[in-house]
C-alpha atoms as a PDB file:
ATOM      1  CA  UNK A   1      -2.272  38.717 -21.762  1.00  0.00           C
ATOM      2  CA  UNK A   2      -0.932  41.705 -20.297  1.00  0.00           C
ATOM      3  CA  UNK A   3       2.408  41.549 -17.890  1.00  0.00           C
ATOM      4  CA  UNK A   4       3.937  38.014 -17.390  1.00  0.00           C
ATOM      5  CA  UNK A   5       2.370  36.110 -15.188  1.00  0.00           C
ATOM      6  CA  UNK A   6       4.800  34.263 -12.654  1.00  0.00           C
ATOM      7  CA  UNK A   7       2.725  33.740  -9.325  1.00  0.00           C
ATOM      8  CA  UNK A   8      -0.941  32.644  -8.926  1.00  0.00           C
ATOM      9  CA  UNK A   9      -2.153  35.834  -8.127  1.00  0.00           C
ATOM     10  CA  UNK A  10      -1.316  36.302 -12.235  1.00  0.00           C
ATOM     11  CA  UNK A  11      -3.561  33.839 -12.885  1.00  0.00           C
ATOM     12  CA  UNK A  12      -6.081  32.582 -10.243  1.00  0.00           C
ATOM     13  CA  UNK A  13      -9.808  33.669 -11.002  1.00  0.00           C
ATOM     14  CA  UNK A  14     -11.069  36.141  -8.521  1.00  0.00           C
ATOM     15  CA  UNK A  15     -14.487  35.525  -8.885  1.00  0.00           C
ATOM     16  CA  UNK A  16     -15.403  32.200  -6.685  1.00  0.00           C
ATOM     17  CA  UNK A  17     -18.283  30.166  -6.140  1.00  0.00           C
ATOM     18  CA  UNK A  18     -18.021  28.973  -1.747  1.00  0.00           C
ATOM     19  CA  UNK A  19     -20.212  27.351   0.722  1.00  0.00           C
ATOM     20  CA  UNK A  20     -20.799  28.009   3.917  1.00  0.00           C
ATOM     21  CA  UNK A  21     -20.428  25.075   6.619  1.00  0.00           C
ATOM     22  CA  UNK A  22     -23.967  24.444   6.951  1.00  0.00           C
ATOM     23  CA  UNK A  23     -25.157  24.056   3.672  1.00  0.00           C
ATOM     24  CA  UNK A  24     -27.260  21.253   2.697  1.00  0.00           C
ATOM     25  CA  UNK A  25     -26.501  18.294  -0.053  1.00  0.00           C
ATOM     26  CA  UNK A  26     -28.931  19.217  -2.277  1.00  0.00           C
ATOM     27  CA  UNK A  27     -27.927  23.384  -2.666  1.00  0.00           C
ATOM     28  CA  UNK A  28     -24.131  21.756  -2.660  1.00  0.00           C
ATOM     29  CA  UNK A  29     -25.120  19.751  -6.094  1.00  0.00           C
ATOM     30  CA  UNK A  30     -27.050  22.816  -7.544  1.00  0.00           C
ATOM     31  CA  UNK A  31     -24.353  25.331  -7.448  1.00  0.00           C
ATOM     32  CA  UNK A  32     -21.874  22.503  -8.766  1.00  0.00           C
ATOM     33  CA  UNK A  33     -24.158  21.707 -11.379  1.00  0.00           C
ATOM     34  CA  UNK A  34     -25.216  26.089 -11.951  1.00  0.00           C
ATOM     35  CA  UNK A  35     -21.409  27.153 -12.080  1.00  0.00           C
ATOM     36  CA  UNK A  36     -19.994  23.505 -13.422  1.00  0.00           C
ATOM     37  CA  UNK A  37     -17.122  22.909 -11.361  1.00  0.00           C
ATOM     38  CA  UNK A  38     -16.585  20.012  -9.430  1.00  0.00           C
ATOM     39  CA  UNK A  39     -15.147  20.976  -6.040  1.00  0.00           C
ATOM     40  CA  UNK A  40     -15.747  23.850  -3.931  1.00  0.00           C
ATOM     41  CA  UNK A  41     -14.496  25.754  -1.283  1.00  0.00           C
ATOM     42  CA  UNK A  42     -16.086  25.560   2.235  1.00  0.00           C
ATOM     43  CA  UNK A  43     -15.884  28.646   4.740  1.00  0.00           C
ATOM     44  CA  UNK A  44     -16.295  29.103   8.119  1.00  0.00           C
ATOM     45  CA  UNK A  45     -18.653  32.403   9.832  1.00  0.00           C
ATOM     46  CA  UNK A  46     -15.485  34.737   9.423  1.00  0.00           C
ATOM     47  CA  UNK A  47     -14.639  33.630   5.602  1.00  0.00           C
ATOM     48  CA  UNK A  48     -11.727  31.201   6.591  1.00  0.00           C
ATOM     49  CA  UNK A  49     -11.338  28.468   4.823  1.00  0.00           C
ATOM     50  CA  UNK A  50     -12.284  25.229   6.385  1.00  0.00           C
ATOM     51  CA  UNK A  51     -12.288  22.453   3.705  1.00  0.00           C
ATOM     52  CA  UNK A  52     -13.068  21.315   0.114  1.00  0.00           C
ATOM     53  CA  UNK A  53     -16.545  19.729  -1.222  1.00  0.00           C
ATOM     54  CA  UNK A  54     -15.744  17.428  -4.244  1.00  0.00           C
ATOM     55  CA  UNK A  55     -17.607  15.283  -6.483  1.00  0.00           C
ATOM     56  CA  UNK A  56     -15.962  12.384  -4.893  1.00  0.00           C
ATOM     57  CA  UNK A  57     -17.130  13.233  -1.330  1.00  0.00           C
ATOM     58  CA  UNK A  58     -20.273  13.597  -2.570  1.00  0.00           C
ATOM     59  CA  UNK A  59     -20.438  10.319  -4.753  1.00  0.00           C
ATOM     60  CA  UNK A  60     -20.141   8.354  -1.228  1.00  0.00           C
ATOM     61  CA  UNK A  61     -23.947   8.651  -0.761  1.00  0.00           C
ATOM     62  CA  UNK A  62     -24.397   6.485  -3.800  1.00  0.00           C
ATOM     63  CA  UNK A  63     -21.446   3.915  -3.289  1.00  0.00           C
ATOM     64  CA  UNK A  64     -22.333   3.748  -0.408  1.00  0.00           C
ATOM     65  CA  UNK A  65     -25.748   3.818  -0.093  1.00  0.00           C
ATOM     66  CA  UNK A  66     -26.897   0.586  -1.481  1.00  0.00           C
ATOM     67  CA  UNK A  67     -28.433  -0.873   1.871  1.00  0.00           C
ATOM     68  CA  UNK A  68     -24.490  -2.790   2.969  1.00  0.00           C
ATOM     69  CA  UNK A  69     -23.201   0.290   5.577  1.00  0.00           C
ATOM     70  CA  UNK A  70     -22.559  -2.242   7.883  1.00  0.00           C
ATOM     71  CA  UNK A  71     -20.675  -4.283   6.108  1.00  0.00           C
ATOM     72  CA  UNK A  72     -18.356  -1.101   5.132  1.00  0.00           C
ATOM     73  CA  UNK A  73     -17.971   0.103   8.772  1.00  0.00           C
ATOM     74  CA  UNK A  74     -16.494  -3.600   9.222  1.00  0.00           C
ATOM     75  CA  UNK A  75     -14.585  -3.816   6.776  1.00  0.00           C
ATOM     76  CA  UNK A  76     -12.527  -0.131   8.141  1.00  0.00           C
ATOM     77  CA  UNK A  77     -14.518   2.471   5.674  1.00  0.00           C
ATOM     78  CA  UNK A  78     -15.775   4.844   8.612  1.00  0.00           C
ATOM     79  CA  UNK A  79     -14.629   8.309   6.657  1.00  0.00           C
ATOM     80  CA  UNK A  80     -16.112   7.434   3.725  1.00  0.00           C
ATOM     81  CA  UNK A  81     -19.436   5.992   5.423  1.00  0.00           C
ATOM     82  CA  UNK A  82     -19.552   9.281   7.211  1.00  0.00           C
ATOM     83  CA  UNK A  83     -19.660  11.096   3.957  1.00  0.00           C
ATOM     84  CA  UNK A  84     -22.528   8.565   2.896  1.00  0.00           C
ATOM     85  CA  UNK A  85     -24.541   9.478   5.826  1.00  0.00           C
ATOM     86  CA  UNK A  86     -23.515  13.629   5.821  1.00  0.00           C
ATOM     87  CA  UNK A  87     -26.021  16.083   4.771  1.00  0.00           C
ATOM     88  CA  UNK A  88     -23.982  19.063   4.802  1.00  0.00           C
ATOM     89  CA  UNK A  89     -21.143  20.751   3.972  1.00  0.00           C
ATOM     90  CA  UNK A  90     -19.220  20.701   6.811  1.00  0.00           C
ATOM     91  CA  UNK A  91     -19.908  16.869   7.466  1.00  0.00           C
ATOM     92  CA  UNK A  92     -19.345  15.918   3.771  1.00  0.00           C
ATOM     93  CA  UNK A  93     -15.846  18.172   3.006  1.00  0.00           C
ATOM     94  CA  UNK A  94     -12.118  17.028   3.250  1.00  0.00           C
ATOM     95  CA  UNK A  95     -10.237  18.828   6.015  1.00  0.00           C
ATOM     96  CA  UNK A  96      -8.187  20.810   6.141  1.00  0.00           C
ATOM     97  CA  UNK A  97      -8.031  21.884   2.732  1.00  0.00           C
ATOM     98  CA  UNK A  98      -5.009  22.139   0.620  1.00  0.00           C
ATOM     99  CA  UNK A  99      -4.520  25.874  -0.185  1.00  0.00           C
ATOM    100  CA  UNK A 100      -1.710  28.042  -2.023  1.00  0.00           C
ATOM    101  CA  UNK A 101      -0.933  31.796  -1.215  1.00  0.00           C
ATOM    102  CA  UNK A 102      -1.712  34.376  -3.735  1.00  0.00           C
ATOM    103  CA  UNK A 103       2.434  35.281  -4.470  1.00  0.00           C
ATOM    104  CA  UNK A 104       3.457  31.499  -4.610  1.00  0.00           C
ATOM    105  CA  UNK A 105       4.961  30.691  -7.742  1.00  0.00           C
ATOM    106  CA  UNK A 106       2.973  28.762 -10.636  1.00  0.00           C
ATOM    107  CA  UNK A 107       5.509  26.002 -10.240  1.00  0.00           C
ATOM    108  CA  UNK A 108       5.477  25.689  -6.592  1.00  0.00           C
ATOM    109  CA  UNK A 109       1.116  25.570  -7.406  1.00  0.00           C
ATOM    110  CA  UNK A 110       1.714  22.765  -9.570  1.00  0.00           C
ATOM    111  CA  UNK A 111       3.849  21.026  -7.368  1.00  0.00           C
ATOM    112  CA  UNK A 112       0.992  20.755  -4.634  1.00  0.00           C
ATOM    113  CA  UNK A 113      -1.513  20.057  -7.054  1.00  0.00           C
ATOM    114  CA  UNK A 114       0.562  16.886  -8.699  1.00  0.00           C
ATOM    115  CA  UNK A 115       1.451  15.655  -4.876  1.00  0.00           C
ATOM    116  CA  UNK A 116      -1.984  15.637  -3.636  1.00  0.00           C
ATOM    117  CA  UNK A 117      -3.773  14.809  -6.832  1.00  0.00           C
ATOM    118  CA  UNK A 118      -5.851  17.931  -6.890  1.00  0.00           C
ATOM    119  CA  UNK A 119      -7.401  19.929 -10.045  1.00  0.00           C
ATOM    120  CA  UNK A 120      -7.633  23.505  -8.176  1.00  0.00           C
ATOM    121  CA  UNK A 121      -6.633  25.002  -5.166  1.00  0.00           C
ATOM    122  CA  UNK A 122      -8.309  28.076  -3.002  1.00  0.00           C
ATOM    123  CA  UNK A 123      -6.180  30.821  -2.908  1.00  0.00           C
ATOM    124  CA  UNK A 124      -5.679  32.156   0.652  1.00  0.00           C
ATOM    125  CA  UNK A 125      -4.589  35.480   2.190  1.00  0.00           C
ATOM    126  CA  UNK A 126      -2.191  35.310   5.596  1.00  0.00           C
ATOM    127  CA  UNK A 127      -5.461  35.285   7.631  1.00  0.00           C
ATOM    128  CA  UNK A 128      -6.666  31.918   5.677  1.00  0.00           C
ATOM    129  CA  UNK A 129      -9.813  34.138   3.988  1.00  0.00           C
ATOM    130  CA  UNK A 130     -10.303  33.287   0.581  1.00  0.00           C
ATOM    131  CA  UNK A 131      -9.169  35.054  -2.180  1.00  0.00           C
ATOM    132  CA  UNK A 132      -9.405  33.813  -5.232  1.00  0.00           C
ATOM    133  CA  UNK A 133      -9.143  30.147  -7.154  1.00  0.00           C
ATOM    134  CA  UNK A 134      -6.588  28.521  -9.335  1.00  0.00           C
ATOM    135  CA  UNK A 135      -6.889  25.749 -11.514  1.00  0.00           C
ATOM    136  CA  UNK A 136      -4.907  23.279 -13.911  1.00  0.00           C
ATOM    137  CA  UNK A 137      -5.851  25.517 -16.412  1.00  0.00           C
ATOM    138  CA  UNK A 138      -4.842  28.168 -15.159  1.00  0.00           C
ATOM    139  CA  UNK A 139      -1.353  27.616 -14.669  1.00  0.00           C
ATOM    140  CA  UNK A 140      -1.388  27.113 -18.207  1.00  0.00           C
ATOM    141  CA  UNK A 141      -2.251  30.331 -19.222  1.00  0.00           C
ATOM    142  CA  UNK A 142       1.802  31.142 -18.751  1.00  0.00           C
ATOM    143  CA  UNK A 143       1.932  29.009 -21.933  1.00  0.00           C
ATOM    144  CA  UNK A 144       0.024  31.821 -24.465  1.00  0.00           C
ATOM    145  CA  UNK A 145       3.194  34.225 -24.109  1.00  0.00           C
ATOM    146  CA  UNK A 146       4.234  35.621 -27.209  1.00  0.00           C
ATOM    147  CA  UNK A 147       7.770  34.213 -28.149  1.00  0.00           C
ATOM    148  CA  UNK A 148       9.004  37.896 -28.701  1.00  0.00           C
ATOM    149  CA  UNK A 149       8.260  39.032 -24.966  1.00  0.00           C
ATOM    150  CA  UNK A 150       9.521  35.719 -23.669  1.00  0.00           C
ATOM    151  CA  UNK A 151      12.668  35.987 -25.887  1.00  0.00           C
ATOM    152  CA  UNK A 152      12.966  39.663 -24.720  1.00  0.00           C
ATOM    153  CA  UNK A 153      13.238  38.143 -21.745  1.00  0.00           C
ATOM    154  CA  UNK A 154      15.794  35.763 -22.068  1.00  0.00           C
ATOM    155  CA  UNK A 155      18.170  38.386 -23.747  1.00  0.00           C
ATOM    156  CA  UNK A 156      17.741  40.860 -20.534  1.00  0.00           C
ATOM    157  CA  UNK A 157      17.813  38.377 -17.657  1.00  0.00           C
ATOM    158  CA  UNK A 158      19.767  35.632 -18.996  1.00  0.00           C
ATOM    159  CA  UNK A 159      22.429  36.566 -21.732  1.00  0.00           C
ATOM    160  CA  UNK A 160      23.421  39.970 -20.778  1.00  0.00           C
ATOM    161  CA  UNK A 161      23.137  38.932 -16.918  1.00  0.00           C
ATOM    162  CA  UNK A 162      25.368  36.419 -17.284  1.00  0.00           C
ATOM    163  CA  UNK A 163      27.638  37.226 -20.338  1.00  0.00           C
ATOM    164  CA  UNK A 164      27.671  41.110 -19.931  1.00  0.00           C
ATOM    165  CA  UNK A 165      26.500  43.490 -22.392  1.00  0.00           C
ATOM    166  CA  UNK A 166      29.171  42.883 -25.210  1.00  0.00           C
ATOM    167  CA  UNK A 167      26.712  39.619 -26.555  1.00  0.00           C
ATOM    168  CA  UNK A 168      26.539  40.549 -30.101  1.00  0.00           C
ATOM    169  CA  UNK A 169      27.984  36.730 -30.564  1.00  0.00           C
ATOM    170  CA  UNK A 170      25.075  35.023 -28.828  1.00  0.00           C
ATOM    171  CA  UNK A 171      21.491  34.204 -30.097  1.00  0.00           C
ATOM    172  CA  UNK A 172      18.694  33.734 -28.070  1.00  0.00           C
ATOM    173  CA  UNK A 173      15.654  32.466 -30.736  1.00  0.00           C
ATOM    174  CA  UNK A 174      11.859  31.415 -29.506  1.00  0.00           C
ATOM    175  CA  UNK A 175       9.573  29.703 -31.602  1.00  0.00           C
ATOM    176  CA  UNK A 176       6.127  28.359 -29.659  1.00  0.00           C
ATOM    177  CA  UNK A 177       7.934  28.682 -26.620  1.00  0.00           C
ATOM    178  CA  UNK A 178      11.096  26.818 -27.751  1.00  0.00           C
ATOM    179  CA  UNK A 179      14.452  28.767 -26.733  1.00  0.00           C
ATOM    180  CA  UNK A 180      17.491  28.258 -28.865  1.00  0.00           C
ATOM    181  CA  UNK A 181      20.473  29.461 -27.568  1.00  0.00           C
ATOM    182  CA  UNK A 182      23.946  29.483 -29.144  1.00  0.00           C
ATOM    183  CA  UNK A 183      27.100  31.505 -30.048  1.00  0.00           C
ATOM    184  CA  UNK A 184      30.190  31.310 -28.343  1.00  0.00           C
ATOM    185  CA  UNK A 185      31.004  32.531 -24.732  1.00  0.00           C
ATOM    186  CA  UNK A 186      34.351  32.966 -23.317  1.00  0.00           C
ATOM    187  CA  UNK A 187      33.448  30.932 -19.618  1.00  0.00           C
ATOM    188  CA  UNK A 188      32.057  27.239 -20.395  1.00  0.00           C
ATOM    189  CA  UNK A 189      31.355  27.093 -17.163  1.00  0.00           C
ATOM    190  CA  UNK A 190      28.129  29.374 -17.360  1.00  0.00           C
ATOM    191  CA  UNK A 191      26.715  27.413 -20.157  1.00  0.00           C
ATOM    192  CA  UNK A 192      24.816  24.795 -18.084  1.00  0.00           C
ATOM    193  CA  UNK A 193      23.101  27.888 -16.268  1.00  0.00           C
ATOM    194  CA  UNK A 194      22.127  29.979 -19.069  1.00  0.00           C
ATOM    195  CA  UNK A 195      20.174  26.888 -20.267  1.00  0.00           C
ATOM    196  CA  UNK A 196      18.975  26.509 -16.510  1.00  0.00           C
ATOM    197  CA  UNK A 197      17.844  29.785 -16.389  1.00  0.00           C
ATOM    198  CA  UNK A 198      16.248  30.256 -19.671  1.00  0.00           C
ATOM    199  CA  UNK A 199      13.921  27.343 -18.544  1.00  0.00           C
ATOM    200  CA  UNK A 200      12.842  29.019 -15.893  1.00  0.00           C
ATOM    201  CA  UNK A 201      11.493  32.127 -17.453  1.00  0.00           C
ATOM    202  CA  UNK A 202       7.439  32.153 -17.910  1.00  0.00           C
ATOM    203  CA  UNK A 203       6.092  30.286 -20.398  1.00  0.00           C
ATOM    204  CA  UNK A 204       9.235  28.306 -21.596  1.00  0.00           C
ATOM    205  CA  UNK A 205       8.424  25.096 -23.156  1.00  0.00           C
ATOM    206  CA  UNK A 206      11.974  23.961 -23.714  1.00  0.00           C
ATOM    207  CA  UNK A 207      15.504  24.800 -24.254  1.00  0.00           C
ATOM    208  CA  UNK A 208      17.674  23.730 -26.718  1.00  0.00           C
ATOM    209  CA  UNK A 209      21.377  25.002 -26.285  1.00  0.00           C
ATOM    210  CA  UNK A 210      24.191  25.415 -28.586  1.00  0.00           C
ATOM    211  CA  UNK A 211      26.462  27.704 -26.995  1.00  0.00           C
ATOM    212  CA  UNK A 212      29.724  26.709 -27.068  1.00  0.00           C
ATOM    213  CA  UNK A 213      33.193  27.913 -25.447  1.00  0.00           C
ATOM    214  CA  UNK A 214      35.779  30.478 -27.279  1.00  0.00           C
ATOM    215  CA  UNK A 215      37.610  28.770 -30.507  1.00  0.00           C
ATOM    216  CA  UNK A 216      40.968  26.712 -29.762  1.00  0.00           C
ATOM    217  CA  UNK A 217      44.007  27.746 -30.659  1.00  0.00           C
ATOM    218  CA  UNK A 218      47.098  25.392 -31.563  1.00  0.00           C
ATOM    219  CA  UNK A 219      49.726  25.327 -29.483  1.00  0.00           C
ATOM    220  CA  UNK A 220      53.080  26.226 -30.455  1.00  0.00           C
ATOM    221  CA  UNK A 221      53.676  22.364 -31.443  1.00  0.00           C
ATOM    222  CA  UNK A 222      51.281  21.786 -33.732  1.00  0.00           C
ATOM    223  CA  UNK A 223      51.400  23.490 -37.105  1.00  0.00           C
ATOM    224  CA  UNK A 224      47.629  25.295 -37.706  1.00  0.00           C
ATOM    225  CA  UNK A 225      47.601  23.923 -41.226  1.00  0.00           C
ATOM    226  CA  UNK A 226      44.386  23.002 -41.508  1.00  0.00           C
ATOM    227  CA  UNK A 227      45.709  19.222 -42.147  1.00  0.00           C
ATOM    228  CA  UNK A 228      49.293  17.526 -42.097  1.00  0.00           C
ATOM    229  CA  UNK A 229      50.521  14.435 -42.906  1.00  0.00           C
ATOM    230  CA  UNK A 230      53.707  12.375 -41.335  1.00  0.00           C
ATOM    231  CA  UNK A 231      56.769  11.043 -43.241  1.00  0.00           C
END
């Protein structure tokens, strides 16, 4: 994977399957069923997108179709019989969509996917047109990073950023995405950010740290024997 990915622009897929508004049921389960993915995108006449055609909003033709609408519309179900009775794409998606800009962050994308329960989003430009897709799986592309680049990493932007360049003393180790730091630093104080930091650079998995403040020394009181004993 070349360059480190760190917004969904990195990582979207460019190449995306839509419908327009008015297309019918039928052409809506072919081209799920032809590119096997189970939501798409709907766009209005200028390329805007308008809402989202899933699986589930399709599904409501068969739970729902089983002779007992009336009994639904009673019962407070009017959306979903409304999606039983649609025949199109504009009648049958959930609007508005929920969308992500191309330079948002991968986190931020998860975020919105975990809150609204969602397995992709449509990737929008400022003017709402579509740009691209972005999946679960894609946001876990950030995870195939070689440990060297991502311990490169931590070195540049966390260790010498925050402990200057005289850091001979402090280790910065990745192994499958694992960062182990430790040494000793002269301010403590900086320790809980190093780790904070290191867990924010791409493709992290975890980060165990070890660093540790400068060495004690006795005070004038108390003999640096090693060990003493009282009489």
């Amino acid at each position: 994977m070349s360059g480190t990915p760190t917004v969904v622009k990195d990582v979207m897929t460019h190449r995306v399957v839509a419908l327009r508004t008015g297309a019918a049921f039928k052409d809506i389960v072919k081209a799920m069923r032809q590119w096997r993915v189970s939501a798409l995108p709907v766009l209005d006449g200028t390329g805007v997108v308008v809402g989202i055609v899933s699986e589930a909003d399709m599904l409501r033709k068969e739970e729902y179709g089983d002779g007992y609408i009336g009994r639904y519309r009673e019962a407070g179900h009017l959306a979903e019989v409304r999606k039983a009775d649609a025949a199109t794409a504009d009648e049958l998606m959930t609007a508005p969509a929920v969308t992500v800009a191309p330079d948002a962050t991968l986190a931020h994308a998860a975020r919105v996917m975990a809150r609204t329960k969602v397995k992709r989003l449509p990737v929008v430009g400022r003017d709402g047109t579509l740009e691209g897709i972005v999946s679960r799986s894609d946001l876990l592309k950030v995870f195939l990073r070689d440990d060297g680049d991502i311990e490169e990493e931590v070195r540049r932007e966390v260790v010498v950023r925050l402990f200057g360049t005289h850091t001979e003393a402090i280790r910065a180790e990745v192994r499958d995405g694992v960062v182990t730091l430790s040494g000793r630093v002269h301010e403590t104080a900086l320790i809980p950010l190093a780790a904070r930091l290191a867990r924010a650079v791409a493709g992290v998995v975890d980060v165990r740290c070890a660093l540790s403040g400068p060495p004690r020394h006795p005070g004038p009181d108390v003999p640096d024997t090693g060990s003493f004993r009282t009489v």
